[in-house]
Protein backbone atom coordinates (compact mmCIF):
# COMPACT_ATOMS: atom_id res chain seq x y z
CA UNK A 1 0.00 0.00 0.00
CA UNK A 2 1.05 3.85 -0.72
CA UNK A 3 1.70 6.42 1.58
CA UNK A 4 -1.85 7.35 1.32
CA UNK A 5 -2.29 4.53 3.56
CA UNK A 6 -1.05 5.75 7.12
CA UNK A 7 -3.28 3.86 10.01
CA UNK A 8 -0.68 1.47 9.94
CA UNK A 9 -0.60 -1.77 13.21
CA UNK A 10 1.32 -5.13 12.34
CA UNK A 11 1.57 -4.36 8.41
CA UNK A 12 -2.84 -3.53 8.60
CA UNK A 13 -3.21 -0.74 6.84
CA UNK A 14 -6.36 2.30 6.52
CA UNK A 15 -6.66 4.86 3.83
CA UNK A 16 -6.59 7.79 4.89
CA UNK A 17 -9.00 9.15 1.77
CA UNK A 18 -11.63 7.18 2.70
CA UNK A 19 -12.12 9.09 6.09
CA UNK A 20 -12.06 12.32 3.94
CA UNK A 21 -14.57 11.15 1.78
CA UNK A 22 -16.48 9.79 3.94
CA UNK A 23 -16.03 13.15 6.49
CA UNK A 24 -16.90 15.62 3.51
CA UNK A 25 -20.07 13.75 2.06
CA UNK A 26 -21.11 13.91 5.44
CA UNK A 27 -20.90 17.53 6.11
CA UNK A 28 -21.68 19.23 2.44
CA UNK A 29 -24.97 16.57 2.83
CA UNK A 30 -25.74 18.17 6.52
CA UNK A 31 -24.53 21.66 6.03
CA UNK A 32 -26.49 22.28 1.92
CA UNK A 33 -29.74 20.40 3.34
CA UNK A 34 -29.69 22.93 6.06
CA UNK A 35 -29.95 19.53 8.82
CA UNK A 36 -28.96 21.97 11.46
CA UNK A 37 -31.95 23.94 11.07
CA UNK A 38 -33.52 22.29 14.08
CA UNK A 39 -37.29 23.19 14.60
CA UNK A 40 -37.75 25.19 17.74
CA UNK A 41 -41.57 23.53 18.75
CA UNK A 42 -41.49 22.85 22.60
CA UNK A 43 -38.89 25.24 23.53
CA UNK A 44 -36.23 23.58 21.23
CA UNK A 45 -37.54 20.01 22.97
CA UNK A 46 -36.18 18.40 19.38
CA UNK A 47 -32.83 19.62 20.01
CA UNK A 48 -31.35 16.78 21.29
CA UNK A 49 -34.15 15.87 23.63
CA UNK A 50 -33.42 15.15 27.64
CA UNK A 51 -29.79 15.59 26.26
CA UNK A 52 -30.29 19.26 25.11
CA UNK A 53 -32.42 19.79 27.93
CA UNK A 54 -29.61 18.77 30.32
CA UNK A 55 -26.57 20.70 28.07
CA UNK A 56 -28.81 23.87 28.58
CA UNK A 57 -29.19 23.01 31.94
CA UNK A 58 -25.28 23.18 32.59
CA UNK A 59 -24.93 25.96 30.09
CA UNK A 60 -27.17 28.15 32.13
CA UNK A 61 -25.83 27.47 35.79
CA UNK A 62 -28.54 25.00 36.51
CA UNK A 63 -26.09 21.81 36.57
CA UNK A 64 -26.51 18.48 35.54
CA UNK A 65 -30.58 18.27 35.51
CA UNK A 66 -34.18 19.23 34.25
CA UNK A 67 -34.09 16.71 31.54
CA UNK A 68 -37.64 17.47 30.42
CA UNK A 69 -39.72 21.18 29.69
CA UNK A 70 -39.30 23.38 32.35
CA UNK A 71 -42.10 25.77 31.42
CA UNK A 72 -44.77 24.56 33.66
CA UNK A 73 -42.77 23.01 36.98
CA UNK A 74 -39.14 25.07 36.83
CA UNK A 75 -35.90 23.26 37.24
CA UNK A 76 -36.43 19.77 38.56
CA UNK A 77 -33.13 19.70 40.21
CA UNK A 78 -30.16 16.83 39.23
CA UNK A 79 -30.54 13.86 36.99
CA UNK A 80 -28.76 10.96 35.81
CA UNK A 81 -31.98 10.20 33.43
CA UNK A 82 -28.91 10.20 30.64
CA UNK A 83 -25.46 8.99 30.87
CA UNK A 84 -23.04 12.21 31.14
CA UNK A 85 -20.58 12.09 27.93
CA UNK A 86 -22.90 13.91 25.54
CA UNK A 87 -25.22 16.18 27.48
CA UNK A 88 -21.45 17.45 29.09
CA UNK A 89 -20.53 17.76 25.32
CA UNK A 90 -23.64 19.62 24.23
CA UNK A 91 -23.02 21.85 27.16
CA UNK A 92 -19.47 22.66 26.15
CA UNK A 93 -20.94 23.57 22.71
CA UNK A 94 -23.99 25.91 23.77
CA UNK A 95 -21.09 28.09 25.99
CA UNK A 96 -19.05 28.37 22.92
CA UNK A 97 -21.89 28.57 19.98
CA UNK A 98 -24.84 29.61 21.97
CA UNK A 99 -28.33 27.56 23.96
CA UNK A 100 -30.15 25.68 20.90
CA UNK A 101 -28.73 28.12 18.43
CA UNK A 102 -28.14 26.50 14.53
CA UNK A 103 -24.40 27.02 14.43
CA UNK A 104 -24.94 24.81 17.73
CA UNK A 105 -26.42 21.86 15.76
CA UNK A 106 -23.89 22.81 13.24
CA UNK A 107 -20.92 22.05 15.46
CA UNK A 108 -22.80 19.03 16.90
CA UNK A 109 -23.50 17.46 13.76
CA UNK A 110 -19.84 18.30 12.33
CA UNK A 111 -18.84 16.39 15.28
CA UNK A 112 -20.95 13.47 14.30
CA UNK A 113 -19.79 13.40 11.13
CA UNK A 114 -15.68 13.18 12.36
CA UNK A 115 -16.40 10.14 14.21
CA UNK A 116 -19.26 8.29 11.63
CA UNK A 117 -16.12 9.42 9.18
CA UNK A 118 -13.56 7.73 11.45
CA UNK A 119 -15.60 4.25 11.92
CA UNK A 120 -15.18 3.53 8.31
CA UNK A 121 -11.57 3.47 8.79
CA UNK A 122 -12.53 0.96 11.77
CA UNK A 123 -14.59 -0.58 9.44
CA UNK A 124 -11.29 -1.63 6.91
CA UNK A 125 -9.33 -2.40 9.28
CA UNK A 126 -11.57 -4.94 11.23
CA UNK A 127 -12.17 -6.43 7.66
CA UNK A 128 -8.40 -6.39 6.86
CA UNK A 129 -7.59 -7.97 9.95
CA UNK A 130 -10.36 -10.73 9.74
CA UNK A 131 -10.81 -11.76 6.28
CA UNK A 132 -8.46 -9.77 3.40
CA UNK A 133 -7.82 -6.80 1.68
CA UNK A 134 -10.93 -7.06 -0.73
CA UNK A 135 -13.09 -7.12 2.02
CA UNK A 136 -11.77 -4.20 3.89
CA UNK A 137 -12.03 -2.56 0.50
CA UNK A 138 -15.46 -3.50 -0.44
CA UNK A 139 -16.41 -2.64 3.64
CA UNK A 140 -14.67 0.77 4.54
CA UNK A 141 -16.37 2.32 0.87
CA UNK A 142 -19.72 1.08 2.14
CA UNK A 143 -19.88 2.47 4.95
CA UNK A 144 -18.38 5.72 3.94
CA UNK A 145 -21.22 5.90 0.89
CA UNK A 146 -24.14 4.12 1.81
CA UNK A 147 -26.76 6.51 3.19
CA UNK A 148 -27.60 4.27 6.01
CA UNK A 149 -24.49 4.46 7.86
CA UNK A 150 -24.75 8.20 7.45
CA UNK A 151 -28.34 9.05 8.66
CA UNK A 152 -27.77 9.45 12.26
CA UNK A 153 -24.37 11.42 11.70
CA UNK A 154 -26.40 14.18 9.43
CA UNK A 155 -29.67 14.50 10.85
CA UNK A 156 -29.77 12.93 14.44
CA UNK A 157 -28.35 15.11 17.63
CA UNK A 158 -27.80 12.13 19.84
CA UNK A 159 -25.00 10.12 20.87
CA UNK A 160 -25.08 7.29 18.32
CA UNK A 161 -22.48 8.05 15.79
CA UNK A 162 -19.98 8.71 18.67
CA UNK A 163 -20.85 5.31 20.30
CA UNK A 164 -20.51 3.46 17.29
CA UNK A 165 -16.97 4.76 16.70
CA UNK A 166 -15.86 4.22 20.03
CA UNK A 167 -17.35 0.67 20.23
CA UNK A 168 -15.51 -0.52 16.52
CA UNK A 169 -12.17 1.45 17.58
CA UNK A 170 -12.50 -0.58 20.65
CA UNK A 171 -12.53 -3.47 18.43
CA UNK A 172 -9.90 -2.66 16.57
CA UNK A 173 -8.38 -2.90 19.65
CA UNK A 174 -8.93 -6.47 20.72
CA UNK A 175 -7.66 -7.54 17.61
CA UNK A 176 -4.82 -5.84 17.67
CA UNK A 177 -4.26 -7.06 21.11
CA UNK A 178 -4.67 -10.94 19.97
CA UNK A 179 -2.69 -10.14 17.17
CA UNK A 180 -5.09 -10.94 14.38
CA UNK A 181 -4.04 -9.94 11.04
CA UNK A 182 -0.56 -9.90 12.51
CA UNK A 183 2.68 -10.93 11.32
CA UNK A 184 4.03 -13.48 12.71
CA UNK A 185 6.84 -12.07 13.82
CA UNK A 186 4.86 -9.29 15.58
CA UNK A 187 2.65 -11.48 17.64
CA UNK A 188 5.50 -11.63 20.66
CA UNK A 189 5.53 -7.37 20.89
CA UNK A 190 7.05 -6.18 23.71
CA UNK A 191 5.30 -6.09 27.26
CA UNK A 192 4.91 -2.80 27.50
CA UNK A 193 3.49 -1.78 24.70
CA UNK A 194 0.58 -4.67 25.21
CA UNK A 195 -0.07 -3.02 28.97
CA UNK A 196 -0.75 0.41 27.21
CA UNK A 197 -2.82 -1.10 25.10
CA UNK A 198 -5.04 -2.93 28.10
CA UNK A 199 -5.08 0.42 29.62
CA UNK A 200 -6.46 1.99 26.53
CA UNK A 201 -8.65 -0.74 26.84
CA UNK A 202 -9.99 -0.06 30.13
CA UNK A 203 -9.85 3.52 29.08
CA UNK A 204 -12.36 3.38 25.81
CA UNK A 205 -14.52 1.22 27.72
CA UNK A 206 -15.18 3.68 30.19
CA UNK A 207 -15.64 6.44 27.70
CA UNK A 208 -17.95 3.66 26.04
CA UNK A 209 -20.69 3.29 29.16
CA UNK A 210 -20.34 6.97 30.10
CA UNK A 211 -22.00 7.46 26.64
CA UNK A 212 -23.97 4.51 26.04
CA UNK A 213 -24.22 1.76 29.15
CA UNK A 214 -25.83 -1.04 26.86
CA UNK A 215 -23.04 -1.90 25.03
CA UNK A 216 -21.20 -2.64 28.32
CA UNK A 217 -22.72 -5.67 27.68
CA UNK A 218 -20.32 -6.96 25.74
CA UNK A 219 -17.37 -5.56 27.92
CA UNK A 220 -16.67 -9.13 29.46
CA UNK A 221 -16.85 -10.96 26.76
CA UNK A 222 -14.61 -8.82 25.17
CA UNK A 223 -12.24 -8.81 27.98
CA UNK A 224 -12.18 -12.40 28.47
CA UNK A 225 -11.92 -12.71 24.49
CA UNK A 226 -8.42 -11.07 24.55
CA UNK A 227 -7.25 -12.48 27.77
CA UNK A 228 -8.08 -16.00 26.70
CA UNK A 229 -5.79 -15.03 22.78
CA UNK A 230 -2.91 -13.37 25.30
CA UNK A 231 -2.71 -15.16 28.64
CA UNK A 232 0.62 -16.80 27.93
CA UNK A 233 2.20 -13.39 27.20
CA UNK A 234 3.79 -11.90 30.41
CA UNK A 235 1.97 -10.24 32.61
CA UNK A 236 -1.41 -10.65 30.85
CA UNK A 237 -3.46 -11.12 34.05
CA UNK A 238 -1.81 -7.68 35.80
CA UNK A 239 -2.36 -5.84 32.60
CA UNK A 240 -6.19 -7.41 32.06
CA UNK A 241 -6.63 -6.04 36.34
CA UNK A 242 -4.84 -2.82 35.43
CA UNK A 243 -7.65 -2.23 32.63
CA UNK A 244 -10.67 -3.27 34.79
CA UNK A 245 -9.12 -0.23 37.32
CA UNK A 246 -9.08 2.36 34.74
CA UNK A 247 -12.21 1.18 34.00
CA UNK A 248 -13.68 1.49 37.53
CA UNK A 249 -11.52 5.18 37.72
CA UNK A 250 -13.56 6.31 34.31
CA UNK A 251 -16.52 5.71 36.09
CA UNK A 252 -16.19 6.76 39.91
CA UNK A 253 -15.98 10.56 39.47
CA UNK A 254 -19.95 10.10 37.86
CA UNK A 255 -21.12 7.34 40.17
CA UNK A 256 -19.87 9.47 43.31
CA UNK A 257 -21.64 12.46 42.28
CA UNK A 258 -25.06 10.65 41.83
CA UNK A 259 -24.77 8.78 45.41
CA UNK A 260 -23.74 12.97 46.86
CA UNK A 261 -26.28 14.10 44.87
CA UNK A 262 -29.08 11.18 45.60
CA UNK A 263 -28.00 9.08 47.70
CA UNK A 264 -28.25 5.95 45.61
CA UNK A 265 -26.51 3.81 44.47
CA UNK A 266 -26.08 4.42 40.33
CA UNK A 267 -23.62 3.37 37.97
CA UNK A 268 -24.19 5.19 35.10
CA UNK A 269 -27.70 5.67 33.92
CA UNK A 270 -30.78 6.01 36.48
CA UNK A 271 -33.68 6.13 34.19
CA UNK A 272 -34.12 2.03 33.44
CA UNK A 273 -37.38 1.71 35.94
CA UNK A 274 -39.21 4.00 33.96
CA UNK A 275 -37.83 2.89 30.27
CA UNK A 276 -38.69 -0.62 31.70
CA UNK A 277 -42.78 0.54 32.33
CA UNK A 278 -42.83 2.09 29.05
CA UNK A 279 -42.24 -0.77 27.25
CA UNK A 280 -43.75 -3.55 29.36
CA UNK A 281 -46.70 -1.84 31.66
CA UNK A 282 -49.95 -1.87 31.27
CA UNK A 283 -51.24 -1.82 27.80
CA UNK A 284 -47.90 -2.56 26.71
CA UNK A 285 -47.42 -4.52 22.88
CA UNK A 286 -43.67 -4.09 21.93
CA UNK A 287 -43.89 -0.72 20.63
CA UNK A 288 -42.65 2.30 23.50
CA UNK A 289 -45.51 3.99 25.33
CA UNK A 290 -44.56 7.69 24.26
CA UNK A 291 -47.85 8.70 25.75
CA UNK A 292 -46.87 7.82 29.59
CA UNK A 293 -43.19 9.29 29.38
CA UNK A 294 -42.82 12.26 31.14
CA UNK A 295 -41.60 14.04 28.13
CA UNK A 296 -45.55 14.14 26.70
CA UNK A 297 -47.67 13.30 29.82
CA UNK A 298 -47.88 16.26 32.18
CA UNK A 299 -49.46 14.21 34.94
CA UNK A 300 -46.50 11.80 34.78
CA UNK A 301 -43.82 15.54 34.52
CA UNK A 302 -45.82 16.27 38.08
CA UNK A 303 -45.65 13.50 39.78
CA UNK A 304 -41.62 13.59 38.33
CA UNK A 305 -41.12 17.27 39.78
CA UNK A 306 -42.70 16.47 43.01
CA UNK A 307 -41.49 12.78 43.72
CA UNK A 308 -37.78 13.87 42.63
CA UNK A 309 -36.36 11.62 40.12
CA UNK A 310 -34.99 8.85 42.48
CA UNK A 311 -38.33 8.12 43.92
CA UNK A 312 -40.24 8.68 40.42
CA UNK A 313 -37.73 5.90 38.79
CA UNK A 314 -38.62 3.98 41.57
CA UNK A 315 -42.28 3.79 42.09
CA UNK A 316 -42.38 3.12 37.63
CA UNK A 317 -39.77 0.12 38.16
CA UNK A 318 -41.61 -1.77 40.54
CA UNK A 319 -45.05 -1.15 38.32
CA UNK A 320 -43.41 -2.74 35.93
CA UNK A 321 -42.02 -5.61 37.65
CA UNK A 322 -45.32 -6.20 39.40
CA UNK A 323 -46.97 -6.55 35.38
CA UNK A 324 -44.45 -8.49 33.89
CA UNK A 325 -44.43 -11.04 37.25
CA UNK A 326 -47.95 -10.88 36.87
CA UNK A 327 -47.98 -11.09 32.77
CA UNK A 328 -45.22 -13.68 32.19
CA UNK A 329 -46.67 -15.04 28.78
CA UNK A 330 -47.52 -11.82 27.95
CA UNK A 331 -43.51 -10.35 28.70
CA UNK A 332 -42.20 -13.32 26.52
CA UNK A 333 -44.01 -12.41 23.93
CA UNK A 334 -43.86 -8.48 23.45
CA UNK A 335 -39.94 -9.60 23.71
CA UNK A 336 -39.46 -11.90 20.93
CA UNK A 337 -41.36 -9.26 18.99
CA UNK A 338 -39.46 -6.41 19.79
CA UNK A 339 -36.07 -8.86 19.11
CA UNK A 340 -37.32 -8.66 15.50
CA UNK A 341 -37.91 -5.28 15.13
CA UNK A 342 -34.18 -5.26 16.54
CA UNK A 343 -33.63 -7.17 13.29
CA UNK A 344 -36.01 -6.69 10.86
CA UNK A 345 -36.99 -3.44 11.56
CA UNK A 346 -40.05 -0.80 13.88
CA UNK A 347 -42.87 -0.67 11.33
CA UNK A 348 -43.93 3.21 11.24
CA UNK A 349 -46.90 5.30 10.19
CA UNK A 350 -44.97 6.40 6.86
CA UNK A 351 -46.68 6.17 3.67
CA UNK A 352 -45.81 2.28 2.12
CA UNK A 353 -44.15 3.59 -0.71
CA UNK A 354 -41.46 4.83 1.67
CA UNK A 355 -41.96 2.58 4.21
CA UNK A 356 -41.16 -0.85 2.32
CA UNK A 357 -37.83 0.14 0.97
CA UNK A 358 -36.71 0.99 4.54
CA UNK A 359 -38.17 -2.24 6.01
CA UNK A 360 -35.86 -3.90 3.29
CA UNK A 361 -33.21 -2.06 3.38
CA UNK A 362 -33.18 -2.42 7.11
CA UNK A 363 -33.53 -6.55 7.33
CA UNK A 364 -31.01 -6.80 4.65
CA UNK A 365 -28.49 -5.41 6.49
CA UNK A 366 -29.50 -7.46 9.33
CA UNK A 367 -29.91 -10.61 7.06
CA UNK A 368 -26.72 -10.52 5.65
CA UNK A 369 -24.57 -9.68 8.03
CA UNK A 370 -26.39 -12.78 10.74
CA UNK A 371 -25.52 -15.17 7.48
CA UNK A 372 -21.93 -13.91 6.82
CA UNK A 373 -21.18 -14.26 11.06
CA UNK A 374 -22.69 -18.12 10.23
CA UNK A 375 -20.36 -18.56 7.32
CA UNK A 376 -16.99 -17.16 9.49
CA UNK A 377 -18.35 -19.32 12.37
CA UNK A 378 -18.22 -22.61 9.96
CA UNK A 379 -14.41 -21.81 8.48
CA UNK A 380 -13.27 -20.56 12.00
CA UNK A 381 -12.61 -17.20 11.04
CA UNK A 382 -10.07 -15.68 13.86
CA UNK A 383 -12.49 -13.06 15.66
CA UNK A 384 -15.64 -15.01 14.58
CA UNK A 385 -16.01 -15.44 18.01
CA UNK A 386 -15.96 -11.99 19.18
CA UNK A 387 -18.50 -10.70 16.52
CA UNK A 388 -21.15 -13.84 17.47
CA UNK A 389 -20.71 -12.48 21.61
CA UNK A 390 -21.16 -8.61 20.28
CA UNK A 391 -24.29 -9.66 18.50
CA UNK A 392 -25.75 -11.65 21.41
CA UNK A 393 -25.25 -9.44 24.11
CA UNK A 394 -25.68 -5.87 22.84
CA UNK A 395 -29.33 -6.65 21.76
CA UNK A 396 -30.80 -8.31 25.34
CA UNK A 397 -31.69 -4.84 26.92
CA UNK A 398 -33.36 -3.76 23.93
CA UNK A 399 -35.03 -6.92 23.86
CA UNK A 400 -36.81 -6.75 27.27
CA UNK A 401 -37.40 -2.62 27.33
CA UNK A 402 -37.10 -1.09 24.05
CA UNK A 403 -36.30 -1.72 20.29
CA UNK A 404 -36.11 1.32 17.87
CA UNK A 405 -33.96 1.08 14.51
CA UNK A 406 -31.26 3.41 15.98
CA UNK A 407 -30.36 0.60 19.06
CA UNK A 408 -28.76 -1.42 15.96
CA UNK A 409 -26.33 1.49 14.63
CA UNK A 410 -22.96 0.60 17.03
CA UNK A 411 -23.28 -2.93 15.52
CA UNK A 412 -24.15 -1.89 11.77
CA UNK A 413 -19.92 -1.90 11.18
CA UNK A 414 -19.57 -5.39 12.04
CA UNK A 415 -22.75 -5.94 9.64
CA UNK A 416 -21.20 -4.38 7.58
CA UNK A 417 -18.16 -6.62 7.23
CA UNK A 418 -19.84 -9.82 8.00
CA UNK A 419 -22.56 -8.87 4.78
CA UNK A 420 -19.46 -8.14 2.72
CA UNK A 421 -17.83 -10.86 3.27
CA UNK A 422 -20.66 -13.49 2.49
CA UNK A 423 -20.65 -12.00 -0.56
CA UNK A 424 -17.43 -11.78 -1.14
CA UNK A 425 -17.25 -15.79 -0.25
CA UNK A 426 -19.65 -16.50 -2.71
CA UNK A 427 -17.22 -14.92 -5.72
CA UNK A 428 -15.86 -17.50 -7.91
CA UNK A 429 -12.48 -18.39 -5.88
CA UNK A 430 -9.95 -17.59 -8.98
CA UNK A 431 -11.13 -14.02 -8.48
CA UNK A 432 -10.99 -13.94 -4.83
CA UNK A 433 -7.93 -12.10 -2.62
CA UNK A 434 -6.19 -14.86 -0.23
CA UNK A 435 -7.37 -14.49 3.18
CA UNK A 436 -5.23 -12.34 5.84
């Protein structure tokens, strides 16, 4: 490869053009469609949501809180409704660029677009490393062109296109640190340079629940997948300890200001009782009950002011577990469907003509990628594994609360590679790239 090619680990190489690309296409698409125009109904509600609420809450000397309208009940004191990475970013950006102004959602969209830019170079290199160079190819232009893998950069002011790039970096990472798509001779690197890499490790990961705790999920699998490649290498179990304590130190500043602030107990995120009655209380049937969340119910935003968030989370949680003990059959049920619109896709009230390209665009994606993970699984691809244990356990939350299309995005790179490379398997084998 040229010198355009300078992502460079044990001879694996990323083009540097196709973040570029993929960067630009982003922005001229956000910035001449005018994305950043965000509609100001509800006092800027659609600004980022609870996470624009919060960022103006911190802009404005109110600290980390009133996730919802504050017209009716004031300030409703602290929160951890959210995790903290991206309301603190939003913040940062309204004391720079102004509270819900456009060049705001210009800034926060640019940003979206450097890091949905930056997971296609993820993208090639978990391909490269994997499978071969054809694949990275084919993979790291897909996701840098297809509209799909740009829709929540462009459009959506929300964490995903952050979390995605953090959670492929971070397995970039894990192969790197079994060596896949290594030269041999590389494979024995020195100690030292495999501990900083297990405290990057424990470092990402952190910076991976602070923004979005689901995909923690996979953290121990993904530990234990490395450890398991690299225990013979010297000191493997101190540096795999020395990760899970930057880990714990990534998340102790946060968790010691909720138990100050509430005096609770709460890792990250303190808003799963309610999430967990919204999609399994009464009257529940897969879909979210948008009508009961405090962000449209004012009954349910009064008894939030006055109960204080602690008690409000509370008092929804054990409603819900109360139904679903009580509604077993029922709970199964609304699960298994909402694990296919995980997969297939959240029918919505768009017209059909729209609606039925998405749905197959959507399952496609899904389809392919589930059969190519099948295919690796059968040869014993080197980091089959890992993929099969991201694509188990990052769905199960959204299983039993929630599933809406944007839950899917952090996995959509692996997808990605995994639909590619089906395809790619299925080329006559004269005209096929040997496998890395």
């Amino acid at each position: 490869m040229n010198a355009d090619n300078t992502l460079n680990d044990d001879g694996v190489s990323a083009p540097w053009r196709l973040f570029w690309v993929a960067f630009l296409i982003r922005l001229l698409y956000m910035t001449l469609s005018h994305a950043y125009r965000i509609r100001s109904v509800e006092d800027h509600f659609q600004f980022a949501w609870e996470a624009g609420r919060i960022g103006k809450s911190l802009a404005t000397g109110y600290g980390y809180g009133s996730p919802f309208a504050i017209e009716t009940f004031g300030h409703t004191g602290p929160t951890a409704w959210l995790p903290p990475m991206y309301p603190l970013l939003i913040a940062a950006v309204f004391k720079v660029f102004g509270v819900y102004t456009a060049a705001s959602a210009w800034v926060l969209l640019a940003i979206n677009c450097v890091f949905s830019a930056a997971t296609a170079l993820a993208t090639w290199e978990i391909a490269a490393r994997c499978f071969n160079r054809r694949v990275a190819v084919w993979s790291g232009w897909l996701w840098a062109l297809h509209p799909a893998a740009m829709q929540y950069s462009v459009r959506w002011l929300w964490e995903m296109s952050i979390s995605t790039a953090l959670f492929a970096w971070v397995i970039v990472l894990a192969l790197r640190m079994r060596g896949v798509g290594s030269d041999a001779k590389d494979n024995s690197e020195a100690s030292s340079r495999q501990t900083r890499r297990w405290l990057l490790f424990g470092c990402l990961w952190g910076v991976i629940a602070l923004s979005t705790s689901t995909l923690a999920m996979f953290l121990p699998a993904c530990g234990l997948w490395v450890l398991i490649g690299t225990w013979k290498r010297p000191h493997a179990l101190r540096d795999a300890a020395l990760a899970g304590v930057v880990f714990i130190a990534a998340l102790t500043p946060w968790m010691l200001r909720n138990w100050e602030v509430f005096h609770a107990f709460i890792p990250i995120r303190g808003n799963l009782g309610v999430e967990t009655f919204l999609g399994n209380g009464p009257g529940s049937n897969g879909f979210v009950m948008t009508f009961d969340h405090p962000n449209m119910a004012p009954e349910q935003l009064r008894q939030y002011a006055e109960m204080g968030e602690v008690r409000y989370v509370a008092m929804r949680g054990a409603m819900a577990r109360d139904y679903i003990h009580a509604h077993r059959r029922h709970f199964l049920a609304i699960s298994l469907k909402r694990a296919y619109f995980f997969w297939v896709g959240t029918p919505s009230d768009v017209a059909w003509a729209l609606e039925i390209p998405r749905m197959l665009n959507y399952s496609f994606i899904s389809l392919a990628g589930l059969m190519g993970l099948a295919l690796a699984l059968k040869r014993r691809v080197v980091g089959s594994g890992l993929f099969f244990w991201a694509l188990l356990l990052v769905p199960i939350p959204y299983y039993m609360v929630m599933a809406l299309p944007r839950f899917r995005h952090p996995l959509e790179p692996l997808l990605t590679v995994l639909g590619v490379y089906l395809f790619q398997s299925a080329t006559p084998r004269s005209h096929r790239e040997t496998s890395a």
